[in-house]
Protein backbone atom coordinates (compact mmCIF):
# COMPACT_ATOMS: atom_id res chain seq x y z
CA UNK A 1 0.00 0.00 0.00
CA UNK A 2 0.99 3.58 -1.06
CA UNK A 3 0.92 6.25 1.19
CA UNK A 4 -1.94 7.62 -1.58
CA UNK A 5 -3.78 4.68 -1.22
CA UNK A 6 -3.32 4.71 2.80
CA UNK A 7 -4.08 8.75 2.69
CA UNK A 8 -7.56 7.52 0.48
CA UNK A 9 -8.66 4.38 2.81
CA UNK A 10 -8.54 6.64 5.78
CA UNK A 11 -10.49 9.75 4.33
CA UNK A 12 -12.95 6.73 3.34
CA UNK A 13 -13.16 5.32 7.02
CA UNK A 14 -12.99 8.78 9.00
CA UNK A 15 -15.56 10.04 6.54
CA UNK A 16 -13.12 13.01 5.93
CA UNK A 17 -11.63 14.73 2.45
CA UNK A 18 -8.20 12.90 1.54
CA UNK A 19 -6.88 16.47 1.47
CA UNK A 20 -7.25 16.37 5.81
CA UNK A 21 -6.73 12.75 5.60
CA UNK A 22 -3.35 13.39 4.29
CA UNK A 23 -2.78 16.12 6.39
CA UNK A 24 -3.74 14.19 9.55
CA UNK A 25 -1.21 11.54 8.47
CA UNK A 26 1.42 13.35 7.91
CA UNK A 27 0.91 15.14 11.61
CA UNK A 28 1.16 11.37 12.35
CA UNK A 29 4.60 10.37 11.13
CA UNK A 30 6.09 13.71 11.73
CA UNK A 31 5.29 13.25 15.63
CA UNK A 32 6.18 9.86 15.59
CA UNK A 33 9.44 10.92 13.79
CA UNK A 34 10.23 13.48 16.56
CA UNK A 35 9.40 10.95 19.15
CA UNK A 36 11.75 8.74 17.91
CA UNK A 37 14.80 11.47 17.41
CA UNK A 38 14.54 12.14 20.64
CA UNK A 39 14.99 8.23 21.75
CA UNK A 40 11.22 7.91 23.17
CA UNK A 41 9.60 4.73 22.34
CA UNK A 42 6.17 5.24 20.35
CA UNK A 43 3.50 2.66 21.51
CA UNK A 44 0.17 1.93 19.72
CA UNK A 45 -2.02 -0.84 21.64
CA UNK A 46 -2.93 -3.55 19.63
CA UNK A 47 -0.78 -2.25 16.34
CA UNK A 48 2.84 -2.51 17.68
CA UNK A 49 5.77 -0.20 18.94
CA UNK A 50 8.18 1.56 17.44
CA UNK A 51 11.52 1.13 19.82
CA UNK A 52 14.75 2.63 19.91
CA UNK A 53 17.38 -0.27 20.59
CA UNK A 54 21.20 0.84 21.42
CA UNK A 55 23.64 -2.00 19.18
CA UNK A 56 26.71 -2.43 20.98
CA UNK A 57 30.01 -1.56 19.24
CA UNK A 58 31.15 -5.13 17.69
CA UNK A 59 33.85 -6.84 15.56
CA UNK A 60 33.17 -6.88 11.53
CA UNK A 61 35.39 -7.62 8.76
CA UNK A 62 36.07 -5.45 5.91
CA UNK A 63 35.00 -7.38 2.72
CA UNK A 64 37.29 -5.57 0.37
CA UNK A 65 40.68 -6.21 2.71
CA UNK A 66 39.54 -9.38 4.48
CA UNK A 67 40.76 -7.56 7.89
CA UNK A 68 39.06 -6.96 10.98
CA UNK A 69 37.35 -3.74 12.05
CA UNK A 70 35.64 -2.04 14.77
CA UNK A 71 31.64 -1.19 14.09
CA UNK A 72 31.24 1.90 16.40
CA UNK A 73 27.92 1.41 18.67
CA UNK A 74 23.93 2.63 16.72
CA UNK A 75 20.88 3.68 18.01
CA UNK A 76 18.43 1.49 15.56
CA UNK A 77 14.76 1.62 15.52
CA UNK A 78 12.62 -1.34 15.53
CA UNK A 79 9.23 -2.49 14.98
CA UNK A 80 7.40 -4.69 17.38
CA UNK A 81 4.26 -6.26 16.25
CA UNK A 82 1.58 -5.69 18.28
CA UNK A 83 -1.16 -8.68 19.07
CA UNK A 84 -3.90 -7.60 17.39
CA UNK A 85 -1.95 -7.31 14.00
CA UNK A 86 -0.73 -10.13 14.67
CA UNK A 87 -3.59 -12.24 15.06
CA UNK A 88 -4.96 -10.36 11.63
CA UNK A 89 -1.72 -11.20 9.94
CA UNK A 90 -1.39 -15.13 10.98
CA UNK A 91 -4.70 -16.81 10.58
């Protein structure tokens, strides 16, 4: 699914132009975006979580040289199913 079509099934189910549908979605992702920036963890019962996860710094290899390197620690965000998505997703 697009983010047109997602913008169109939600003005369809709020009962509301696409033109605020898209505008309401977009309020959406940009606050969810922020959230996440500023390493807060956005929860949605029933759909899932978005998460930020620290990775630990940790030994690689540099295809091109064969030799071992040093990956510096991430912040990485992840997406945790929720059960009711879930349960609509494996049947």
């Amino acid at each position: 699914m697009t983010k047109a079509e997602l913008v169109k099934a939600v003005a369809e189910k709020a009962g509301m132009s696409q033109k605020d549908a898209g505008r309401a979605l977009d309020a959406v992702l940009e606050a969810v975006r922020e959230a996440v920036a500023r390493g807060e963890d956005v929860r949605l019962p029933g759909f899932g979580a978005f998460v930020v996860r620290e990775r630990a710094a940790r030994k690689g290899r540099d295809l091109r040289t064969g030799k071992e390197i040093t990956i510096p620690p991430a912040k990485v965000v992840t997406f945790r199913v929720g059960k009711l998505l879930k349960a609509a997703v494996v049947k």
